[in-house]
Protein backbone atom coordinates (compact mmCIF):
# COMPACT_ATOMS: atom_id res chain seq x y z
CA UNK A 1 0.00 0.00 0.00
CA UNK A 2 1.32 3.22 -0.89
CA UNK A 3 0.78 6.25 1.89
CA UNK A 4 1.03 9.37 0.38
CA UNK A 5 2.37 12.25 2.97
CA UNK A 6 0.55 15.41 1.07
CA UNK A 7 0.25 18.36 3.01
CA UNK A 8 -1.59 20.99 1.26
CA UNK A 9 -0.39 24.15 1.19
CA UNK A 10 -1.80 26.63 3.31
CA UNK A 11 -1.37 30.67 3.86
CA UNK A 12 -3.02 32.34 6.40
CA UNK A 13 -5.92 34.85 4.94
CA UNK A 14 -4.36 38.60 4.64
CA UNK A 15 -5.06 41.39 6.95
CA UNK A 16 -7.81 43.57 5.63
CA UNK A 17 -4.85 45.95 6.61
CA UNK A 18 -2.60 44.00 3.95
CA UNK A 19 -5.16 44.11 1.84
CA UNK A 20 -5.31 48.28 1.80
CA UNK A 21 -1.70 47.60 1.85
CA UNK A 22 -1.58 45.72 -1.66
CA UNK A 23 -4.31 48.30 -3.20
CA UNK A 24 -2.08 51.31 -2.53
CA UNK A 25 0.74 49.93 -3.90
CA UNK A 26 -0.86 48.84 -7.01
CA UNK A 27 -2.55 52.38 -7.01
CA UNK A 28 1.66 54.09 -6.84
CA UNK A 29 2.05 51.22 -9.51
CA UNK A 30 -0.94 53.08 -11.82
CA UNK A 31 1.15 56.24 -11.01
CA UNK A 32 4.70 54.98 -12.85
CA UNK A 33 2.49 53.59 -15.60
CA UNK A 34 1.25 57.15 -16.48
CA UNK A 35 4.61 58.41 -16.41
CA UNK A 36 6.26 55.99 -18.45
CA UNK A 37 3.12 56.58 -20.73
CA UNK A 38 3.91 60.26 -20.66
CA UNK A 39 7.98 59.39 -20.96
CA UNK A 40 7.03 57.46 -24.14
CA UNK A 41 4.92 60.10 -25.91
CA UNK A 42 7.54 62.38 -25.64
CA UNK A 43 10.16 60.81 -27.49
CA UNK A 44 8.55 59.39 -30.17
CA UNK A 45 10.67 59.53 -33.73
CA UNK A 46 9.48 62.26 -36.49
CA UNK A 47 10.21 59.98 -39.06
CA UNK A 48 8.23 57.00 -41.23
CA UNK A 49 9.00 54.53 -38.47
CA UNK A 50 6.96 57.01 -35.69
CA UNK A 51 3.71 54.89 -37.18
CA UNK A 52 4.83 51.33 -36.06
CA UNK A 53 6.76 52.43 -33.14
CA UNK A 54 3.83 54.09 -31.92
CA UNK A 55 1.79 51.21 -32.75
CA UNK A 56 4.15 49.10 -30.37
CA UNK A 57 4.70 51.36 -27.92
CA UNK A 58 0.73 51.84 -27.50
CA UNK A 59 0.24 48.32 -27.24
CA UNK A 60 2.75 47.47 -24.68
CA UNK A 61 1.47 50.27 -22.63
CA UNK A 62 -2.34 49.67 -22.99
CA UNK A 63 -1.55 46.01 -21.99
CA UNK A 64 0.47 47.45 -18.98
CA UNK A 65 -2.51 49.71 -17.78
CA UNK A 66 -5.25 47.01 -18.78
CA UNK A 67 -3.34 44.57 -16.08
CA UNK A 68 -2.85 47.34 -13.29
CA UNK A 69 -6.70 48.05 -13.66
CA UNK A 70 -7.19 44.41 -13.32
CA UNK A 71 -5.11 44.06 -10.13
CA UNK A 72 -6.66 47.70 -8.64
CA UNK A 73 -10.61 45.79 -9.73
CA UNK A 74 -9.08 42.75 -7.36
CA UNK A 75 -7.93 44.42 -4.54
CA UNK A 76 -11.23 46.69 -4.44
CA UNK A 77 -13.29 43.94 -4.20
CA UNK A 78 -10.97 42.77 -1.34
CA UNK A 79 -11.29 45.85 0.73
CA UNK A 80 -14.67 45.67 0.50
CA UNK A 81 -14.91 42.09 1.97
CA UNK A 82 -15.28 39.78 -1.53
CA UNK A 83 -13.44 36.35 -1.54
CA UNK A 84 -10.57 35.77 -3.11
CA UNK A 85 -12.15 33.17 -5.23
CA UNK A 86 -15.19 35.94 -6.03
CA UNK A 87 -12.60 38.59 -7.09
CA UNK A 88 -10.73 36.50 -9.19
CA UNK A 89 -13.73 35.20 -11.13
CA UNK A 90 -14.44 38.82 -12.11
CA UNK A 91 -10.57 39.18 -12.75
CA UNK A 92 -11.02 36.35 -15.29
CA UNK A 93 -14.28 37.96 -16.57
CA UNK A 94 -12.40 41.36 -17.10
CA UNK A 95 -9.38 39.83 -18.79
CA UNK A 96 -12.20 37.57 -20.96
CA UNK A 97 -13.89 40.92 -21.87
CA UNK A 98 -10.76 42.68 -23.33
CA UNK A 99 -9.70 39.47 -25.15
CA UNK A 100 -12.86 39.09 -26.69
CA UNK A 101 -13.32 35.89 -25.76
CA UNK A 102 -16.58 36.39 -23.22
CA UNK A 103 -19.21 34.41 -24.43
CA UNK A 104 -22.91 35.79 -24.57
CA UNK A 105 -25.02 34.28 -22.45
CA UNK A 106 -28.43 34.66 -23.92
CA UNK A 107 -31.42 34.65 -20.58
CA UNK A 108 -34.41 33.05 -22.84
């Protein structure tokens, strides 16, 4: 017979004080995106590469902000008492949403 000697993993539940905790730093983290929005605007080339480097640069940053707005959704519905499990289904939902890949449910 084989014993298996599994111990599952467990962390203790955060602090709703380590929850604020994690929100402001993701809100500073929203902060440094903006700049490094604004740092990248400002030196963009004059030239005919200034379409596709903008074109990269945009979508690097917009997938940057989309995941910070993720995160600061998460740790909202934390502070104001959701479940983990809750606030990562409407994580997934969110990140769904932008991919396109939500499904309509129809209510007939």
């Amino acid at each position: 017979m084989v014993k298996y000697n599994y111990k599952k993993l467990t962390f203790p539940p955060l602090t709703p004080k380590e929850i604020e905790e994690k929100l402001k730093e993701t809100q500073d983290e929203m902060k440094v995106v903006f700049k490094w929005k604004k740092e990248n605007e400002a030196k963009k080339p004059k030239d005919k590469r200034a379409l596709s480097w903008k074109t990269r640069e945009a979508n690097k940053i917009q997938k940057r902000i989309d995941s910070v707005n993720g995160m600061l959704m998460y740790w909202k519905l934390r502070v104001e008492g959701k479940s983990h499990f809750y606030a990562s289904i409407e994580l997934n939902e969110y990140w769904a949403k932008l991919n396109g890949t939500q499904e309509e449910v129809s209510e007939d």
